[in-house]
Protein backbone atom coordinates (compact mmCIF):
# COMPACT_ATOMS: atom_id res chain seq x y z
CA UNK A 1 28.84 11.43 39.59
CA UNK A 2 25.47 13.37 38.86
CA UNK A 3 22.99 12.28 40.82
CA UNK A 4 18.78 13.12 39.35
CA UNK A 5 15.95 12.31 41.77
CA UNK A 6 12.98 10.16 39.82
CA UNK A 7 10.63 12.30 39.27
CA UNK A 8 13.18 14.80 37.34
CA UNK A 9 14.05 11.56 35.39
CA UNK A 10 10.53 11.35 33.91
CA UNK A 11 9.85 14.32 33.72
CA UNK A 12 12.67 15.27 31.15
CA UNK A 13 12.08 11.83 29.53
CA UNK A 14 8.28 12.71 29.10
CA UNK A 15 9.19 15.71 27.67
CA UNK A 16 12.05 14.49 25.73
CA UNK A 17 9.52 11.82 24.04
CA UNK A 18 6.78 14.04 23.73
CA UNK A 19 8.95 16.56 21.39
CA UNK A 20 10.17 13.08 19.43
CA UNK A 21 7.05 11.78 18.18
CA UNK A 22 6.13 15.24 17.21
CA UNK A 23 9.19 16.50 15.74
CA UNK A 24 11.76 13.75 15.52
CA UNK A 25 15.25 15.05 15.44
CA UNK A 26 17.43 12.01 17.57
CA UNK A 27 16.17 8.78 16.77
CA UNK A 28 14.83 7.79 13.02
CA UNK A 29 11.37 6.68 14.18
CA UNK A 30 9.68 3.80 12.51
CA UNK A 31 6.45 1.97 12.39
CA UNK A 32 7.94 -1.29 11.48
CA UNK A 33 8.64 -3.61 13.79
CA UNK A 34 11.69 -4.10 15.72
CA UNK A 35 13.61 -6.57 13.69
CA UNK A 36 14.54 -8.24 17.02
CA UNK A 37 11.15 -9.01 17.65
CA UNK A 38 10.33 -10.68 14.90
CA UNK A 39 13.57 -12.54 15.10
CA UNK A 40 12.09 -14.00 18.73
CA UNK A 41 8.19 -14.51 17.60
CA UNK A 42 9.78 -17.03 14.38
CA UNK A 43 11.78 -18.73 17.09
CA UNK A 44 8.76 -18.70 19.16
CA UNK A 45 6.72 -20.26 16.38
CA UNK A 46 9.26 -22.76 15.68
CA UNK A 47 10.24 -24.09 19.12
CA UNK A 48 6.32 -23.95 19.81
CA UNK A 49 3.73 -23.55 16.96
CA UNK A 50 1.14 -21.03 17.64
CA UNK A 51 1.00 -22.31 21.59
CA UNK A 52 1.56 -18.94 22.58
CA UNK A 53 0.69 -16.34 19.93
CA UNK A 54 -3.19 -16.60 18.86
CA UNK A 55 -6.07 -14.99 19.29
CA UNK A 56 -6.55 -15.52 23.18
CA UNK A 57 -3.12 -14.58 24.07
CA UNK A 58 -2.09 -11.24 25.80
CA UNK A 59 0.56 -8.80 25.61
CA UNK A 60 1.57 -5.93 27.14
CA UNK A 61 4.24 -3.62 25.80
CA UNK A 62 5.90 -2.10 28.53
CA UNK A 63 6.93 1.71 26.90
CA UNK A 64 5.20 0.70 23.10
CA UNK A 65 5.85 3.76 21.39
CA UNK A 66 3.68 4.55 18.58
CA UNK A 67 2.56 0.91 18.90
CA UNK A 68 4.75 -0.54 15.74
CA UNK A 69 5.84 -3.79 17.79
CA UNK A 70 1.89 -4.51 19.05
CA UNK A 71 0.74 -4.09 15.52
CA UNK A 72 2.93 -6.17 13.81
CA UNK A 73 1.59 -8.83 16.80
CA UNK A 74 -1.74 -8.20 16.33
CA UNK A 75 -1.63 -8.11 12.49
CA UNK A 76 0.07 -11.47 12.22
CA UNK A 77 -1.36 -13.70 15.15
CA UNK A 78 -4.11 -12.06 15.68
CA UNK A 79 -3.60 -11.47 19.21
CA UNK A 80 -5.06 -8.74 21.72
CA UNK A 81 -2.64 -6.44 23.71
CA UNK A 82 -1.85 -3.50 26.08
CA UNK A 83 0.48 -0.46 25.54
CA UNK A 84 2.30 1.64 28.10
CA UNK A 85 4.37 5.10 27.42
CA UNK A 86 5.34 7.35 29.39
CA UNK A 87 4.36 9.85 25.96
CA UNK A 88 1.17 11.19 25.65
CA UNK A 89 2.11 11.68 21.78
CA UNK A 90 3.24 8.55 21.33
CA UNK A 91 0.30 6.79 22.79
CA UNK A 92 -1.94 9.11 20.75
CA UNK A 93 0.14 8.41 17.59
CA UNK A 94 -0.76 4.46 18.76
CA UNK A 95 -4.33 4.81 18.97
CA UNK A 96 -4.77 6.33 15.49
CA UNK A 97 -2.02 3.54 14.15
CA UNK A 98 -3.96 0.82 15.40
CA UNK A 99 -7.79 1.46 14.65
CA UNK A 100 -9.47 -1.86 14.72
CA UNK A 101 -7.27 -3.79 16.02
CA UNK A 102 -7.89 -5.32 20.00
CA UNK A 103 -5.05 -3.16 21.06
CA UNK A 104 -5.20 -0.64 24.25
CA UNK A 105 -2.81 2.05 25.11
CA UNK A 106 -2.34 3.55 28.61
CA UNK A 107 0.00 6.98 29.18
CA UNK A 108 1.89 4.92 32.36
CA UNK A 109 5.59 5.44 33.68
CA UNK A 110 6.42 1.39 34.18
CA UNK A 111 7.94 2.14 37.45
CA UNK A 112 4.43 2.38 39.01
CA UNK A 113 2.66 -0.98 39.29
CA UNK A 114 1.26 -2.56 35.99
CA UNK A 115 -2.37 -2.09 35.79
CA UNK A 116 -3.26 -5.39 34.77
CA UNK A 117 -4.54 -8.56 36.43
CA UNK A 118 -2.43 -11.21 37.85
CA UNK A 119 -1.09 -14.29 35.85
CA UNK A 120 -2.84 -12.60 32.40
CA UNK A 121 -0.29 -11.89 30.30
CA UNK A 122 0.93 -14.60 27.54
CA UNK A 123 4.21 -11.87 26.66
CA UNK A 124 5.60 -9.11 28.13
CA UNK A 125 7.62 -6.45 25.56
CA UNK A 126 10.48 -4.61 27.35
CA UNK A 127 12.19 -3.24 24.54
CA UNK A 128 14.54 -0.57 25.20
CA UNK A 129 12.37 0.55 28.04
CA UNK A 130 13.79 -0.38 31.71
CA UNK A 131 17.09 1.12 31.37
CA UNK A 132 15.55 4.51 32.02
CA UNK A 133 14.90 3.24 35.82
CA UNK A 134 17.14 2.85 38.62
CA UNK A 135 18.04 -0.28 40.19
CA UNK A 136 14.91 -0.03 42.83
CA UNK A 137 12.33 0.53 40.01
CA UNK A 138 13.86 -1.86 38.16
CA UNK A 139 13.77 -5.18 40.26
CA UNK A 140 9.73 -3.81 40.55
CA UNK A 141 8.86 -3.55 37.55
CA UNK A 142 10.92 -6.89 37.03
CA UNK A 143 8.35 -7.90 40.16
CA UNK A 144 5.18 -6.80 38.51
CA UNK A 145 6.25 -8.71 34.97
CA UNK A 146 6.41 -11.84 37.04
CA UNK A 147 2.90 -11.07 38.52
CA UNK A 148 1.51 -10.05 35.16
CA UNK A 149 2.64 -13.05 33.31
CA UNK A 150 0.79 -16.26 32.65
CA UNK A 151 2.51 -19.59 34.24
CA UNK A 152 5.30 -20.19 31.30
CA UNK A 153 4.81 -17.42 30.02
CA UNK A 154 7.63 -14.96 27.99
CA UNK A 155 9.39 -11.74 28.58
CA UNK A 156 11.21 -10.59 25.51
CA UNK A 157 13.46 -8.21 26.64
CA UNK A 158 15.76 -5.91 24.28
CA UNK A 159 18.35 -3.65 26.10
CA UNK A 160 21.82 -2.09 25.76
CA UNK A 161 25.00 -4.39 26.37
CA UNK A 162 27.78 -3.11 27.94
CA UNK A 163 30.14 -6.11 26.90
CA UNK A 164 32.66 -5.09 24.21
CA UNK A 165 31.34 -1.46 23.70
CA UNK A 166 33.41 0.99 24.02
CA UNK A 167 30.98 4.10 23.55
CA UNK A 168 28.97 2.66 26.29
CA UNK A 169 32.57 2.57 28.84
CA UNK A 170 33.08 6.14 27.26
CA UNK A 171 29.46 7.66 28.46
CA UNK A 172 29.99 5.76 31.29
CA UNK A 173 33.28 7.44 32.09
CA UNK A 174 32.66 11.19 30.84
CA UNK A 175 28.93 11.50 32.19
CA UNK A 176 28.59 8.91 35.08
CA UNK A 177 25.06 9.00 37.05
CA UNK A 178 24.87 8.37 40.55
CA UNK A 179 24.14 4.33 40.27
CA UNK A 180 27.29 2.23 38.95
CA UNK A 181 26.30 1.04 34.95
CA UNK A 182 24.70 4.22 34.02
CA UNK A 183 25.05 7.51 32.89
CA UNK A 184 23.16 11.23 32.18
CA UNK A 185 22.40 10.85 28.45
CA UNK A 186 23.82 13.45 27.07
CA UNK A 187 21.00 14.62 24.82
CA UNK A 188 18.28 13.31 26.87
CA UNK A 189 19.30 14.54 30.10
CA UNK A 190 17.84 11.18 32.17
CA UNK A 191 19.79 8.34 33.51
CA UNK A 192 20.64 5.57 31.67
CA UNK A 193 21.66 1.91 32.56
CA UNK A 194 23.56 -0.20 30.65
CA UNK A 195 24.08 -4.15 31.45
CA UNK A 196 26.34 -6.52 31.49
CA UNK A 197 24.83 -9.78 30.15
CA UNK A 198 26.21 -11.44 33.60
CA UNK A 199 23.75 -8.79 35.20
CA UNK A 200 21.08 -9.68 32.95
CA UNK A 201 21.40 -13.45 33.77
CA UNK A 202 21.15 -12.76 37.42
CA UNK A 203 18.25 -10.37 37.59
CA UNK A 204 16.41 -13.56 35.74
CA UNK A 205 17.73 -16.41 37.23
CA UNK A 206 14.82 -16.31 40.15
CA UNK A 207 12.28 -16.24 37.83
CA UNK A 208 12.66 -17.28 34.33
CA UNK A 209 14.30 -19.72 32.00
CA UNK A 210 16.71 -18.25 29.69
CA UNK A 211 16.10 -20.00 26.67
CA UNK A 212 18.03 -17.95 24.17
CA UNK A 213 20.60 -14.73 24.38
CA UNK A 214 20.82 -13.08 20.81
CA UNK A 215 23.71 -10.26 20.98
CA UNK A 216 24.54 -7.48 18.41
CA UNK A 217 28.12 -7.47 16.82
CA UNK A 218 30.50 -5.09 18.07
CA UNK A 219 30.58 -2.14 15.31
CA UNK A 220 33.55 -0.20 14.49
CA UNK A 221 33.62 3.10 11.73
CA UNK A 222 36.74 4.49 10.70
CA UNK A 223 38.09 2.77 13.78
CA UNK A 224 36.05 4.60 16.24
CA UNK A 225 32.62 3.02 18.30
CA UNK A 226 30.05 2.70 15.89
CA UNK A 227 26.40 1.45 16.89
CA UNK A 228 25.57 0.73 20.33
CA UNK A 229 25.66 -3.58 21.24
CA UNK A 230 22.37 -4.49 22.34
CA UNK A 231 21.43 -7.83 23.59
CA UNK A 232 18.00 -9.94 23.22
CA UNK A 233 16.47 -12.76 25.46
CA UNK A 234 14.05 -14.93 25.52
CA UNK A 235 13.13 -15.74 28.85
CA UNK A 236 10.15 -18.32 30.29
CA UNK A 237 8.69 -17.82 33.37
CA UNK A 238 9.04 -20.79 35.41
């Protein structure tokens, strides 16, 4: 097992993201939202009318990117928002996105305490985000959502799935990082968790109210892993 101290973590991540959003190269970068996200605000909408997205509600996108997902919020239900990246080119690609709009970005690693008020917060983003911690940083950020959020108010949280994924077993077992579930990405060079939807359930189950668990289909080319599983949920703080 390879074992990388947190601040080399961020640091290659912040320089890994940095070259991204200025040259591109691993991921195909978008600024449409993440289909899973509007998946959950329709649900949202349905299961409770515009209750929690308006023009008085908050959210904070923990690791927002170029802003896409905060945008598409904004633009639609008019709300106001905070972003968080541990980029300083992709929060600088989310300012200019998002002129006009009551949207504020922040260069912040989300393992350090949230700089926001207690129990302000309608909806917390953490899309593809927290896997880059380790277990510690995770249960504190998980800590400082809870503190963050309004009473009954939502965390949508995206992440990878390890159920039924076979590339996810195979970086587990070729490149395994010091903390069981994760591994050294091996283009990224950081640590990388990947849950277990049991996992996921129990890191909640203090806290929140699952009230729905979307998962991706397992994806097969040729034969071979395809496309990573991810897994969605919708969780209420109680």
């Amino acid at each position: 097992m390879r074992y990388m101290d947190n601040r080399q973590n961020k640091n290659k991540g912040r320089a890994f993201w940095n070259n991204e959003y200025k040259k591109g190269g691993h991921l195909k970068l978008s600024e449409e939202p993440s289909e899973d996200l509007v998946k959950f605000t329709g649900w949202l909408i349905r299961e409770h009318g515009r209750e929690f997205l308006n023009p008085i509600a908050s959210i904070a996108d923990l690791g927002c990117g170029n802003g896409r997902n905060l945008i598409y919020l904004s633009k639609t239900f008019a709300v106001r928002g905070t972003g968080f990246d541990i980029s300083e080119e992709a929060i600088s690609q989310a300012k200019k996105l998002s002129v006009d709009l009551p949207l504020t970005y922040r260069t912040h690693t989300i393992s350090d305490p949230l700089p926001l008020p207690d129990n302000s917060q309608t909806l917390v983003l953490d899309m593809m985000t927290s896997h880059f911690l380790n277990e510690s940083e995770r249960k504190s950020m998980q800590s400082e959502v809870v503190r963050v959020l309004k009473p009954n108010g939502w965390l949508f949280w995206k992440t990878f799935l390890l159920d039924e994924d076979s590339h996810a077993k195979r970086l587990l077992n070729e490149n395994p990082a010091e903390e069981m579930g994760s591994y050294i990405h091996p283009k990224i060079g950081v640590s990388e968790h990947v849950f277990t939807e049991a996992e996921i359930t129990e890191s909640l189950a203090e806290n929140f109210i699952v009230h729905k668990i979307t998962k991706s289909h397992r994806h097969r080319i040729g034969g071979a892993a395809g496309k990573r599983r991810s897994i969605s949920v919708y969780a209420q703080k109680k």
